[in-house]
N, C-alpha and C. Protein backbone atom coordinates (compact mmCIF):
# COMPACT_ATOMS: atom_id res chain seq x y z
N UNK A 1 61.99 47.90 -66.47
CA UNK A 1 62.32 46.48 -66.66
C UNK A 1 61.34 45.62 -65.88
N UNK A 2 60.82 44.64 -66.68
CA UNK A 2 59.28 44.01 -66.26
C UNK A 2 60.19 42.68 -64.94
N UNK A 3 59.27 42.75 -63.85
CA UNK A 3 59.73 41.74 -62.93
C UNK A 3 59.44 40.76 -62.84
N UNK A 4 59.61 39.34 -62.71
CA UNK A 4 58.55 38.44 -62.76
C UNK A 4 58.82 37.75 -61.51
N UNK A 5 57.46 37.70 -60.82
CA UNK A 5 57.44 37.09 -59.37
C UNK A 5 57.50 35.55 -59.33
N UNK A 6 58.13 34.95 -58.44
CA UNK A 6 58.45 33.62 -58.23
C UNK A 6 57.41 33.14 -57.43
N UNK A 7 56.98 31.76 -58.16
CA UNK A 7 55.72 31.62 -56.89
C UNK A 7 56.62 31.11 -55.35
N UNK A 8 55.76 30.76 -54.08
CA UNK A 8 56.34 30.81 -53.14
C UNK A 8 56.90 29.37 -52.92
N UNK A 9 58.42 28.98 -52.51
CA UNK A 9 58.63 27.85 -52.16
C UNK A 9 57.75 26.30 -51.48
N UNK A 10 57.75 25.69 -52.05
CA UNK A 10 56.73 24.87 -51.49
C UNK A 10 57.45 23.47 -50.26
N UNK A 11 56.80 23.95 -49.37
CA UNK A 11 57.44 22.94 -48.07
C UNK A 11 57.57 21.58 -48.60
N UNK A 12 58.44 21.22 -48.36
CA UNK A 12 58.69 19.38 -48.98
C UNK A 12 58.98 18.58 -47.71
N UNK A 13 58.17 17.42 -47.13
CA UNK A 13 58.39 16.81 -46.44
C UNK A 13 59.38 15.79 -46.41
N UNK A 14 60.25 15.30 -45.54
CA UNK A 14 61.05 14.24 -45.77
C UNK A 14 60.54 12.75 -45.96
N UNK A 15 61.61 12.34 -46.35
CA UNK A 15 61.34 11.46 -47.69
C UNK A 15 60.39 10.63 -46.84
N UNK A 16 58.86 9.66 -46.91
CA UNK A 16 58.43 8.51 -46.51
C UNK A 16 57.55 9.07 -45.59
N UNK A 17 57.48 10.45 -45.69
CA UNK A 17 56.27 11.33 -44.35
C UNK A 17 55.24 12.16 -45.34
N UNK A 18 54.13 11.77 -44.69
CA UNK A 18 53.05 12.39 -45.65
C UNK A 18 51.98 12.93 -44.54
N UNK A 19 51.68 14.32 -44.88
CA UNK A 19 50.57 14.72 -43.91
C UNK A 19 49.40 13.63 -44.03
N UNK A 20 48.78 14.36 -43.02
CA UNK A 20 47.62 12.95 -42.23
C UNK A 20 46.15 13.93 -42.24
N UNK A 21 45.18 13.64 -42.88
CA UNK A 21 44.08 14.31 -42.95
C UNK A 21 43.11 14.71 -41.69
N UNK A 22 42.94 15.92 -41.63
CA UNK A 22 42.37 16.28 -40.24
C UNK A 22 41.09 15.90 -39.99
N UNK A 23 40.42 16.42 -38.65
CA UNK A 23 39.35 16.01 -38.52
C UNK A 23 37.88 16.43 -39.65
N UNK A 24 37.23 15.43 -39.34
CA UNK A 24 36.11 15.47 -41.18
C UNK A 24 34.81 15.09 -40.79
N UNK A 25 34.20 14.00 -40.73
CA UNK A 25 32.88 13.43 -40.65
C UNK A 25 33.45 13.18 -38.79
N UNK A 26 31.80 13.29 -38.16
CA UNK A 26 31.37 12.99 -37.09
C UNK A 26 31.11 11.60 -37.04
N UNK A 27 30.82 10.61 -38.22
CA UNK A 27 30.21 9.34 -38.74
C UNK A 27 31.07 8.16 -37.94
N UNK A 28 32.06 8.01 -38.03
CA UNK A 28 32.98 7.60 -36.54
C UNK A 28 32.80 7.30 -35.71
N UNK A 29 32.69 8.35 -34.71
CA UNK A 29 32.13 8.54 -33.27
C UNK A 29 30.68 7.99 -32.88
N UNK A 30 30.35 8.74 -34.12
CA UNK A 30 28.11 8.02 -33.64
C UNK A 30 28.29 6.63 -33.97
N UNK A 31 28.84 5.92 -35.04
CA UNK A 31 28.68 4.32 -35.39
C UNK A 31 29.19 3.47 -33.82
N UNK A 32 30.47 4.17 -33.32
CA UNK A 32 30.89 3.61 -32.38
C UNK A 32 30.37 3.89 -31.26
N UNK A 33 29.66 4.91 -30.33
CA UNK A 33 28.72 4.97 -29.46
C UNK A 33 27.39 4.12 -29.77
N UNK A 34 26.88 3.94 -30.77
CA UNK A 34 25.90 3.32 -31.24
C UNK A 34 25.95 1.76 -30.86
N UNK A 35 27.57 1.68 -31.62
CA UNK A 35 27.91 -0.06 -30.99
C UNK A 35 28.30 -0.56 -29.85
N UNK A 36 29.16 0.85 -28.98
CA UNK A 36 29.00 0.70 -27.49
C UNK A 36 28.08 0.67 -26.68
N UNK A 37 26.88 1.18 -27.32
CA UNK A 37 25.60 0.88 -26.04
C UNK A 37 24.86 -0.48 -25.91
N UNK A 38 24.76 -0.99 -27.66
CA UNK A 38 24.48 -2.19 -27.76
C UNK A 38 25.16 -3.24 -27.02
N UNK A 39 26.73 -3.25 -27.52
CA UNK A 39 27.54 -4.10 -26.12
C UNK A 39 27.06 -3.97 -25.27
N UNK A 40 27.07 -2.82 -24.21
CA UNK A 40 26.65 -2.52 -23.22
C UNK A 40 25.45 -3.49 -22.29
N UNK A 41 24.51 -3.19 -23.80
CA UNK A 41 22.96 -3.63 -23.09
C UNK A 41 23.08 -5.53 -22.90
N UNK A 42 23.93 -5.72 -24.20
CA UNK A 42 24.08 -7.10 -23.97
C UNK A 42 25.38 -7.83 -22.85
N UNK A 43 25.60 -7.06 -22.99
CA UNK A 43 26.77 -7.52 -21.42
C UNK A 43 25.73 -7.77 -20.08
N UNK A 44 24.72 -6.23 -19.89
CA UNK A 44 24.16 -6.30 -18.95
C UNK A 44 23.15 -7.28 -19.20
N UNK A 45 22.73 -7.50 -19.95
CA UNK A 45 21.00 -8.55 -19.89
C UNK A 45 21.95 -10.13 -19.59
N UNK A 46 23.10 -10.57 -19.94
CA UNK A 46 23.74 -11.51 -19.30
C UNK A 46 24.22 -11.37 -17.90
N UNK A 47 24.68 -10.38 -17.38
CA UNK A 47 24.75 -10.28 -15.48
C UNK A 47 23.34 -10.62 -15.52
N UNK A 48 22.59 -9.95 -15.82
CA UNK A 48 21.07 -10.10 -14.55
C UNK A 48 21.49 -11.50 -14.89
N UNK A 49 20.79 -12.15 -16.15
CA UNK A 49 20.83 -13.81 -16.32
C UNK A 49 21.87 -14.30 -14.86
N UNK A 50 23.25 -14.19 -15.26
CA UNK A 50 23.76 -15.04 -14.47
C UNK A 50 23.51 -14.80 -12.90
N UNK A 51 23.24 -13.45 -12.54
CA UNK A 51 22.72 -13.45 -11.35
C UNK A 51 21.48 -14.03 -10.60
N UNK A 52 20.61 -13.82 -11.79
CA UNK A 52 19.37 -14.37 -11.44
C UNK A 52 19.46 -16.02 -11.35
N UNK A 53 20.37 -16.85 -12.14
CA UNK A 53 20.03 -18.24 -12.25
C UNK A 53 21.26 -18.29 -11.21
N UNK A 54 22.32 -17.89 -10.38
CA UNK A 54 23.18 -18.39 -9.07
C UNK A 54 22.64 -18.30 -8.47
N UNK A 55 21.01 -17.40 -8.24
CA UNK A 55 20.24 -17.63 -6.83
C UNK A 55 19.15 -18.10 -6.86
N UNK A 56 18.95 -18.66 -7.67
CA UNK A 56 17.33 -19.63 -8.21
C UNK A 56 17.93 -21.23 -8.11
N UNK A 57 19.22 -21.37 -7.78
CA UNK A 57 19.37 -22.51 -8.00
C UNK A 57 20.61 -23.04 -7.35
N UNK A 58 20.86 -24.29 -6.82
CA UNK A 58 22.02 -25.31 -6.01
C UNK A 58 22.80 -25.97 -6.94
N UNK A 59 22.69 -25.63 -8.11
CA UNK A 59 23.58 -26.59 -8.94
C UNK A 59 24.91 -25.52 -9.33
N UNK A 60 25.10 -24.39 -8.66
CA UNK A 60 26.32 -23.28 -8.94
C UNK A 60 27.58 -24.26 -8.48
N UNK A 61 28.49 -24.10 -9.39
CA UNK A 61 29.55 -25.11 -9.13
C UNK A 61 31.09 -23.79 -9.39
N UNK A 62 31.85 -23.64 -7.91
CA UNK A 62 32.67 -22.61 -8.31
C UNK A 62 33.92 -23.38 -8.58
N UNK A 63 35.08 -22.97 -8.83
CA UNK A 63 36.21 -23.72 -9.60
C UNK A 63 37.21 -22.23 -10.06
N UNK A 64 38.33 -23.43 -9.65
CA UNK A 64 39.66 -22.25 -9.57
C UNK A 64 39.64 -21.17 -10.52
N UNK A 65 39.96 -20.30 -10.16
CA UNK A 65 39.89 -19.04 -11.31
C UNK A 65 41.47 -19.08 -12.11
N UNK A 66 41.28 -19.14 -13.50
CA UNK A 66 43.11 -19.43 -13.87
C UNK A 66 43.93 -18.25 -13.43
N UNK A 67 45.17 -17.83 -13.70
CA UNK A 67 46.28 -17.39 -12.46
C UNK A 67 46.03 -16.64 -14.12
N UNK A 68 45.97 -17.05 -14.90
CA UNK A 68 46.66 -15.95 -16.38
C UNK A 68 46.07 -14.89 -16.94
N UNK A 69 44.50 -14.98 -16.28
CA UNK A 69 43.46 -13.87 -16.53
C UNK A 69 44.15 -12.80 -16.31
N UNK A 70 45.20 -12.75 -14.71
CA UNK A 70 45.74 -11.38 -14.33
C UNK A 70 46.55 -11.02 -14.81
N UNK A 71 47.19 -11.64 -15.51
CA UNK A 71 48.59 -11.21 -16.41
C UNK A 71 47.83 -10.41 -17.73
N UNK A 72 46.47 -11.48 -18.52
CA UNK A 72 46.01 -10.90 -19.50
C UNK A 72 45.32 -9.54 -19.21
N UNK A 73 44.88 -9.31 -17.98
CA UNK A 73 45.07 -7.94 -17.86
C UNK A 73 45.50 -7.12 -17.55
N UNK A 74 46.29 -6.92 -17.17
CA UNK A 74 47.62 -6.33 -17.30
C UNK A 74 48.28 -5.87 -18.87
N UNK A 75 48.36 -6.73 -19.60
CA UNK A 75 48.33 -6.84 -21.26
C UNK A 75 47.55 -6.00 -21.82
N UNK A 76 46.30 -6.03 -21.43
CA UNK A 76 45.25 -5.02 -22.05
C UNK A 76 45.27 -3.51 -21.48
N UNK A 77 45.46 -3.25 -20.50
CA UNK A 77 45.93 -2.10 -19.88
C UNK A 77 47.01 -1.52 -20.10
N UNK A 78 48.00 -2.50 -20.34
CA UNK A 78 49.16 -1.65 -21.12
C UNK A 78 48.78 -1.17 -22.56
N UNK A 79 47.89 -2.22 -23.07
CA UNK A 79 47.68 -1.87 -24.67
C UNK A 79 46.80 -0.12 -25.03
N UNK A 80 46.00 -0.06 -23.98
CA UNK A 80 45.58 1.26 -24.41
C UNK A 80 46.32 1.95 -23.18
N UNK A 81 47.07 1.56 -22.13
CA UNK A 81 47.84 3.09 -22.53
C UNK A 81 49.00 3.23 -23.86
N UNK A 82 49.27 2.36 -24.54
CA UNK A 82 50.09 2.64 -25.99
C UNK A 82 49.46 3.78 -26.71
N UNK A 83 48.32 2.81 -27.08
CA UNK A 83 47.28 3.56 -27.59
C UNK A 83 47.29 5.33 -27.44
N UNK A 84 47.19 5.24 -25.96
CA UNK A 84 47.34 6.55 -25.70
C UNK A 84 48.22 7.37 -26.29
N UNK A 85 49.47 6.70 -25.72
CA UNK A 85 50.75 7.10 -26.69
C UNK A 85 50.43 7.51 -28.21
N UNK A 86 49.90 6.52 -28.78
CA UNK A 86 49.53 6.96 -30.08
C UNK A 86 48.76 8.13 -30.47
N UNK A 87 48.14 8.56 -29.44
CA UNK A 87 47.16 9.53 -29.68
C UNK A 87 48.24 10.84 -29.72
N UNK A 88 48.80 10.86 -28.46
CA UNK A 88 49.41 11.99 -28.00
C UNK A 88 50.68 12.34 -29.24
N UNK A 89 50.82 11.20 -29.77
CA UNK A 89 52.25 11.76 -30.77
C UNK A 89 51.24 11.79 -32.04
N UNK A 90 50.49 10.97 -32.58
CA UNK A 90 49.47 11.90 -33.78
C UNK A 90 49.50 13.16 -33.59
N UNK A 91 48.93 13.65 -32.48
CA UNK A 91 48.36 15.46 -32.55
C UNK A 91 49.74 15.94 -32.64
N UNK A 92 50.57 15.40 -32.36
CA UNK A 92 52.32 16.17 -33.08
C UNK A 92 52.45 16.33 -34.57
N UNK A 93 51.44 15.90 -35.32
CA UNK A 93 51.87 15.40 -36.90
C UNK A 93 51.46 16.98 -37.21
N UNK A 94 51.04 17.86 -37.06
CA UNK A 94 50.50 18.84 -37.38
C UNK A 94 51.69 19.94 -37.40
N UNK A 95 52.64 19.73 -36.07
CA UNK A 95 53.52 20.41 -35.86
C UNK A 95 54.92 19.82 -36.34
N UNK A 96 54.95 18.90 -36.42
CA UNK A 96 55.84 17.84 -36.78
C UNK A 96 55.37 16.60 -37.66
N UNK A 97 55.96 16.47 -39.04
CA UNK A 97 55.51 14.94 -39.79
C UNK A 97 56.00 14.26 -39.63
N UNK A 98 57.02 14.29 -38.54
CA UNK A 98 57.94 12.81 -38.15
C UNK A 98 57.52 12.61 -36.92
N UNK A 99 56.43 13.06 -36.48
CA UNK A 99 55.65 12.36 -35.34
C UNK A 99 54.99 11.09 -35.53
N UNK A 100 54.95 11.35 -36.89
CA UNK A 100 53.98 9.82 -37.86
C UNK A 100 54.95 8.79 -37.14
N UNK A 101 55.94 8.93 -37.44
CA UNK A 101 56.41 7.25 -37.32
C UNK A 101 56.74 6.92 -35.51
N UNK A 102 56.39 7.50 -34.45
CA UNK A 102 56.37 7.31 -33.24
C UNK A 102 54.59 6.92 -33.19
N UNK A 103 54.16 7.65 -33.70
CA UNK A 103 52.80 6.99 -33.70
C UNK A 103 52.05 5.67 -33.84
N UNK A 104 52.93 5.21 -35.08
CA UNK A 104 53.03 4.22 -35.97
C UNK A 104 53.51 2.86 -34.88
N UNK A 105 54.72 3.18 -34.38
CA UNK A 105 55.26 2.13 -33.44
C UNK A 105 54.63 2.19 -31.85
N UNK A 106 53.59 3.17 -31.43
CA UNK A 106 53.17 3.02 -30.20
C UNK A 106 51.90 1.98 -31.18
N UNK A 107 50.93 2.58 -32.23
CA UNK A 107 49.59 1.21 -32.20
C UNK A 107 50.61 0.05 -32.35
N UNK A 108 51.37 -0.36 -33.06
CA UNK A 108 52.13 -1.37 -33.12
C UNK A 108 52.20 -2.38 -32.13
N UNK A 109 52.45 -1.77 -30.92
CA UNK A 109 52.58 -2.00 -29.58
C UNK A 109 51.33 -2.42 -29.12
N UNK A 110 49.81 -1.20 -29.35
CA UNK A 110 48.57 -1.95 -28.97
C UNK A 110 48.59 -2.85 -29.64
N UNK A 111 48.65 -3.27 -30.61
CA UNK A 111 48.13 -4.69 -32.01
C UNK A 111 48.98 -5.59 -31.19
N UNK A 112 50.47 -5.66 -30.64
CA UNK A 112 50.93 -6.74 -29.85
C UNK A 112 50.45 -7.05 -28.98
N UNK A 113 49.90 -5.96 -27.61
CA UNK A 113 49.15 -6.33 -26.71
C UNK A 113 48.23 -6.63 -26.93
N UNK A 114 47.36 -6.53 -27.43
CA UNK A 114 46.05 -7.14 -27.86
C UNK A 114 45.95 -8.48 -28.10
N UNK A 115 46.69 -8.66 -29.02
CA UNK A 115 47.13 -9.97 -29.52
C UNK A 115 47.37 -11.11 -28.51
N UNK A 116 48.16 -10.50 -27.58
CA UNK A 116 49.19 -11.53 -25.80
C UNK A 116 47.81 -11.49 -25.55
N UNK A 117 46.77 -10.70 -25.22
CA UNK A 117 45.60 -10.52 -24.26
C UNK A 117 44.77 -11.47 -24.83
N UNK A 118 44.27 -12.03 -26.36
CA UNK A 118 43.58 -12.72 -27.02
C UNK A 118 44.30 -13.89 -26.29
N UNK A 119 45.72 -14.49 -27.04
CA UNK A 119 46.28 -15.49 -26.68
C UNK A 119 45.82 -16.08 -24.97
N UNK A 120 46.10 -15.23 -24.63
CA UNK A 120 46.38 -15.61 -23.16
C UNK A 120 45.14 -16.00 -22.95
N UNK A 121 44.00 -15.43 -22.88
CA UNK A 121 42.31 -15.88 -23.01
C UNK A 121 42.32 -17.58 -23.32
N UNK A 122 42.89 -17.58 -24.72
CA UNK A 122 42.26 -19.32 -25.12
C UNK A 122 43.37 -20.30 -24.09
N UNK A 123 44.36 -19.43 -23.49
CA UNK A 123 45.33 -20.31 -22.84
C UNK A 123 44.58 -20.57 -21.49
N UNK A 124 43.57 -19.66 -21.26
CA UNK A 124 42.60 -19.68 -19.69
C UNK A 124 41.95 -20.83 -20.12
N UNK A 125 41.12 -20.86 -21.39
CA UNK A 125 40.22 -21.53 -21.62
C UNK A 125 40.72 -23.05 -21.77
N UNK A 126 42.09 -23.55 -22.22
CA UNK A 126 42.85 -24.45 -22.27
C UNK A 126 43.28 -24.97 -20.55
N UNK A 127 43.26 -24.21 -20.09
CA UNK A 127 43.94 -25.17 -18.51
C UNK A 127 42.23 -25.32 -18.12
N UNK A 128 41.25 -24.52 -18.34
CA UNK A 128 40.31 -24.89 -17.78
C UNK A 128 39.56 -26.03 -18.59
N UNK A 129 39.97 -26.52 -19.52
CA UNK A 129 39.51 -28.00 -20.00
C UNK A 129 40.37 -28.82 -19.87
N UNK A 130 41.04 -28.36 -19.55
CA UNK A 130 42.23 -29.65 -18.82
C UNK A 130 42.09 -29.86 -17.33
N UNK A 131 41.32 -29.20 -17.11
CA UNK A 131 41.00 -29.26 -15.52
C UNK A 131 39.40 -30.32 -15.55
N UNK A 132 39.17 -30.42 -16.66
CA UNK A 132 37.67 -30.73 -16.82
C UNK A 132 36.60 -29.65 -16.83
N UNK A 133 36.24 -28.89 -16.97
CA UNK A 133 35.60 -27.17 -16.28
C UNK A 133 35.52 -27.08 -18.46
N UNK A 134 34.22 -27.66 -18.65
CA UNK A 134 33.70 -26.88 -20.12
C UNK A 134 32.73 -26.18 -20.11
N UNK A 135 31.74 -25.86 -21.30
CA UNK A 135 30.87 -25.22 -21.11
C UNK A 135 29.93 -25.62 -20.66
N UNK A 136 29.61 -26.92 -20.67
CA UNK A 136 27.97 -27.47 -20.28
C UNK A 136 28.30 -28.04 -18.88
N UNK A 137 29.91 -27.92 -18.42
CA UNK A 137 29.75 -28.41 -17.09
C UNK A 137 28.76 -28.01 -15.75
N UNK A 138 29.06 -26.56 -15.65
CA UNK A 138 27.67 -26.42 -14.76
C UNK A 138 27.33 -24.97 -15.52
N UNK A 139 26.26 -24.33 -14.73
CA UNK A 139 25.64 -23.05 -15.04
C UNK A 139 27.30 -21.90 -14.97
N UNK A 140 27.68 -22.32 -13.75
CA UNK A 140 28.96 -20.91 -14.01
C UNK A 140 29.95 -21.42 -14.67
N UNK A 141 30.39 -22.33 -15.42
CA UNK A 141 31.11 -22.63 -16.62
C UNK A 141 30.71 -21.94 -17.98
N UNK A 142 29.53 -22.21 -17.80
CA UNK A 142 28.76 -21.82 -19.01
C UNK A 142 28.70 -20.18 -19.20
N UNK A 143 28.72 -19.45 -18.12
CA UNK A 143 28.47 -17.97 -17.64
C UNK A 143 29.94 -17.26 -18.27
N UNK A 144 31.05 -18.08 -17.70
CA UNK A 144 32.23 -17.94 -18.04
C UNK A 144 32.39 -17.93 -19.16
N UNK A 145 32.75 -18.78 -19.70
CA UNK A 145 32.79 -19.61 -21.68
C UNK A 145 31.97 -18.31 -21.86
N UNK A 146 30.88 -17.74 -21.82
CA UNK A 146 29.92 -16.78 -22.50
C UNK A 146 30.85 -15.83 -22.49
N UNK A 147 30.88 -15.06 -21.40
CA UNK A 147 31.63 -13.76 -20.81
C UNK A 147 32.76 -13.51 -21.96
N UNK A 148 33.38 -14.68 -21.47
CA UNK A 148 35.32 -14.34 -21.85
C UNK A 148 35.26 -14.44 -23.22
N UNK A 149 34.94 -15.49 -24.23
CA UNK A 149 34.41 -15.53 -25.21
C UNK A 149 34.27 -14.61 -26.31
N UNK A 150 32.94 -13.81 -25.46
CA UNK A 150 32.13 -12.95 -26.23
C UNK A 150 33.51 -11.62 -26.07
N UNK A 151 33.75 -11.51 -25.10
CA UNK A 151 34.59 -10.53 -24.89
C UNK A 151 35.59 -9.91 -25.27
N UNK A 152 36.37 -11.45 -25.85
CA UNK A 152 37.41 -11.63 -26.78
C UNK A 152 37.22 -11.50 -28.42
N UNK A 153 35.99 -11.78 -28.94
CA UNK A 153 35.55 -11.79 -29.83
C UNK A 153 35.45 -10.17 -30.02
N UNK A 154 34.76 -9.51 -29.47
CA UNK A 154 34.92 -8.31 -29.31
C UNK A 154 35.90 -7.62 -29.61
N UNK A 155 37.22 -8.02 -28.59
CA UNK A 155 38.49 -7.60 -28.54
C UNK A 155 38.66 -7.30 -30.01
N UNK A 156 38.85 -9.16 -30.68
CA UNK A 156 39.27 -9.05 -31.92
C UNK A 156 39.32 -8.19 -32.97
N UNK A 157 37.74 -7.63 -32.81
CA UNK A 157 36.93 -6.62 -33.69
C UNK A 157 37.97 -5.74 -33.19
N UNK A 158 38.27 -4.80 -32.11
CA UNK A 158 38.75 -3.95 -31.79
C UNK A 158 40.62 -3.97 -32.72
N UNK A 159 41.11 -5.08 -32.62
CA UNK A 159 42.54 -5.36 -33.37
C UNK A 159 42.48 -5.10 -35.15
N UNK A 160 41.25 -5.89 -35.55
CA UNK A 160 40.99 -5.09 -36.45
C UNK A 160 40.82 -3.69 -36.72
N UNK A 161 40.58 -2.74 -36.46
CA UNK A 161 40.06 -1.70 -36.12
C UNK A 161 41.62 -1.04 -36.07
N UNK A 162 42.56 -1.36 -35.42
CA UNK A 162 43.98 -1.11 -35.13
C UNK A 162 44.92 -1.39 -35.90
N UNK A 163 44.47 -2.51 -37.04
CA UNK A 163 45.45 -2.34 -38.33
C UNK A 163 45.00 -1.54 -39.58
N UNK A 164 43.27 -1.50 -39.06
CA UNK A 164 42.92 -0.38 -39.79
C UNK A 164 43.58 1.11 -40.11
N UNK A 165 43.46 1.67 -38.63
CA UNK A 165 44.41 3.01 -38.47
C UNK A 165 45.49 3.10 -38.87
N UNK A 166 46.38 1.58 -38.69
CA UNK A 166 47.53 1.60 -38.85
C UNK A 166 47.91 1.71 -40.23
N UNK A 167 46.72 0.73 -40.84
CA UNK A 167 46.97 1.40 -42.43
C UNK A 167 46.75 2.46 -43.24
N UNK A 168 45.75 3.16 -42.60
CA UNK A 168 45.41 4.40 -43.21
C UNK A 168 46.60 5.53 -42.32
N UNK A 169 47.38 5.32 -41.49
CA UNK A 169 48.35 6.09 -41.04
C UNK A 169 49.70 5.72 -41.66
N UNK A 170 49.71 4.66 -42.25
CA UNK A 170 51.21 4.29 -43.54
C UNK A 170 50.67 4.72 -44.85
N UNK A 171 49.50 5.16 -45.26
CA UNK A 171 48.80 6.02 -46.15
C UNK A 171 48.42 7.04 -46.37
N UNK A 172 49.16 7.72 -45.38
CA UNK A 172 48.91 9.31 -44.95
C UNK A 172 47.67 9.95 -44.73
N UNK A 173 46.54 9.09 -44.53
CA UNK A 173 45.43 9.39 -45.39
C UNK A 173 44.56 9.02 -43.46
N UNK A 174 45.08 8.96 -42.59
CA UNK A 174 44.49 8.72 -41.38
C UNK A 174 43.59 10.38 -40.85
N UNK A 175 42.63 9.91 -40.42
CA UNK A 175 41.64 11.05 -40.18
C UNK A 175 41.80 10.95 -38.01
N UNK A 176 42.07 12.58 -37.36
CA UNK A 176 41.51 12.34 -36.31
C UNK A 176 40.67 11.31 -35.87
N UNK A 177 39.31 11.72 -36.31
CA UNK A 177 38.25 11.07 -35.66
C UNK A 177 38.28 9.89 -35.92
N UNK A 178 38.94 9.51 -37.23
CA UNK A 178 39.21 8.03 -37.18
C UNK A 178 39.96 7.28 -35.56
N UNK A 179 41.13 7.48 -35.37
CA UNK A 179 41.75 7.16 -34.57
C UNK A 179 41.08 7.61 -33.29
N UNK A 180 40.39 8.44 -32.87
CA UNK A 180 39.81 8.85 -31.73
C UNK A 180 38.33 7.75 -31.82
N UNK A 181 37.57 7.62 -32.27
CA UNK A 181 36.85 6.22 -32.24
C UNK A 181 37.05 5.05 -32.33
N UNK A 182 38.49 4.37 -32.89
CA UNK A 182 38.96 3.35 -32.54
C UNK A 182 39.39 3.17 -31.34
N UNK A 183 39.94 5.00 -30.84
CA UNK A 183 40.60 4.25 -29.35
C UNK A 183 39.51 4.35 -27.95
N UNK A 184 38.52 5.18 -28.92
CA UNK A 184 37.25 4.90 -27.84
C UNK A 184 36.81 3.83 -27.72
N UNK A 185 36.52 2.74 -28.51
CA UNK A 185 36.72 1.59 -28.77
C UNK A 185 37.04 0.58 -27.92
N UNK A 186 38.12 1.00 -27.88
CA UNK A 186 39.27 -0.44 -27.08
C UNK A 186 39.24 0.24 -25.91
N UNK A 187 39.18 1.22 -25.31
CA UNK A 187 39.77 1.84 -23.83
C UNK A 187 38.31 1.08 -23.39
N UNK A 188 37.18 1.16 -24.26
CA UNK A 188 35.61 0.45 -23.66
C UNK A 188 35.96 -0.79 -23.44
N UNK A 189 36.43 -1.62 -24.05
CA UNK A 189 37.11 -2.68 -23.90
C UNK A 189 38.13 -3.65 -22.82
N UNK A 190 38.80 -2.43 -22.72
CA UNK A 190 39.75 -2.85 -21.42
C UNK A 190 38.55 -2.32 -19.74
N UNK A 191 38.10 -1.35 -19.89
CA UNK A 191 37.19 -0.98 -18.68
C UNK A 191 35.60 -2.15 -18.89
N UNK A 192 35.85 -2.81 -19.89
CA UNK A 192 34.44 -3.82 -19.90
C UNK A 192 35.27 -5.28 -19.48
N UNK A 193 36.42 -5.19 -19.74
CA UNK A 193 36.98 -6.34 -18.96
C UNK A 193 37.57 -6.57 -17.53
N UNK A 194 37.77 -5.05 -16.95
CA UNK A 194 37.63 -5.20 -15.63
C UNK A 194 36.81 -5.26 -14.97
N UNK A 195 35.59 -4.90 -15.33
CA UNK A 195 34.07 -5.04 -14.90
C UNK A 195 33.68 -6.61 -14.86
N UNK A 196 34.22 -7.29 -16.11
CA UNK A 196 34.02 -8.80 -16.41
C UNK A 196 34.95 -9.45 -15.32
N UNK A 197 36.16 -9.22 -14.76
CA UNK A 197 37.24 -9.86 -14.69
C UNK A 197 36.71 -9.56 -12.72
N UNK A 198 35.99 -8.54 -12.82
CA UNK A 198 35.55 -8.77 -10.82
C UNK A 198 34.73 -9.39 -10.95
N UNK A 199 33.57 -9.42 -11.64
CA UNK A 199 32.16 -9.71 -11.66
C UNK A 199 32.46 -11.66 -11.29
N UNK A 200 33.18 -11.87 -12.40
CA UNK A 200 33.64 -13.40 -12.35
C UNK A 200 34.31 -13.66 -11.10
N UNK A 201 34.87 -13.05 -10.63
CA UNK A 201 35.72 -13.38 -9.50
C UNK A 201 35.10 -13.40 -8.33
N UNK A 202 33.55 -12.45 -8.15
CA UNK A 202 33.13 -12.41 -7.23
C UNK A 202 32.08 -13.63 -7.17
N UNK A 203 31.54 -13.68 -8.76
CA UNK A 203 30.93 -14.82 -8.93
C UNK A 203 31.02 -16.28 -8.96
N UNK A 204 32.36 -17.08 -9.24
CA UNK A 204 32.90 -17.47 -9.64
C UNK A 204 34.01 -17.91 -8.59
């Protein structure tokens, strides 16, 4: 009597969980080291500048540092350790597909902090024109306005970057290295703003 074999049960995930594509292209990582050195170089060719023109010259004018910078960082430091969070419950998706949605709600969390950390920036930049303190007021106004600015602008890029993941992780379709170069990304980010956030303070 002829047997006929059953093919093998096929694992079914619960309902709204979809595996997440593993690691793939290196293309990621190099675009974003590539764009971290460039930051880099241009962060630094502005210190020398501002260093070089506070000691070439008597017109350095210092002025209160706002009280909210420290809160906004604080904000940003919490945001990538979320981040982190996010990382650590992704590499669960492998062992678990309902790690997805803990994942999902830690970037959630960076995209909010990020967001308070942007806000809070134009709210620096707001008491400091209410104080009178713009950009053309003196050379370290101007140093400032550059810095925080550029920095934030930056940031932004980085928030983008975070609804990116976030969408390709509600698409099942999120790659490691994706998420591991975004959060290389922003962690550059928060350690380029504590670098910014003494530099000013010492300067400033």
């Amino acid at each position: 009597m002829a047997t006929t074999l059953q093919p093998p049960p096929i694992a079914k995930l619960p309902l709204g969980i979809r595996r997440v594509k593993q690691f793939d292209s290196e293309a990621p990582s190099t675009g974003v080291w590539v764009g971290l050195a460039a930051i880099t170089m241009t962060f630094a060719a502005f210190t020398s500048a501002m260093v070089v023109r506070q000691g070439s010259a008597s017109d350095w004018r210092h002025f209160p540092f706002p009280t909210i910078l420290y809160f906004n960082t604080l904000a940003l430091i919490a945001s990538s350790i979320t981040l982190q969070i996010a990382r650590h419950r992704f590499a669960r998706v492998d062992r678990a597909a309902t790690a997805t949605y803990p994942a999902v709600s830690a970037l959630y969390g960076t995209l909010v902090l990020g967001l308070a950390f942007v806000a809070g920036q134009y709210m620096a930049w707001h008491q400091l024109r209410s104080e009178g303190v713009y950009l053309s007021s003196a050379p370290s106004s101007s140093f400032f306005y550059v810095f925080t600015v550029l920095h934030a602008l930056h940031v932004i890029g980085g928030l983008l970057g975070i609804l990116y993941v976030i969408s390709k992780l509600h698409r099942g379709v999120l790659r490691r290295n994706t998420l591991d170069a975004a959060s290389r990304y922003w962690h550059f980010m928060a350690v380029l703003w504590l670098y910014l956030l003494l530099l000013l303070w010492m300067r400033i």
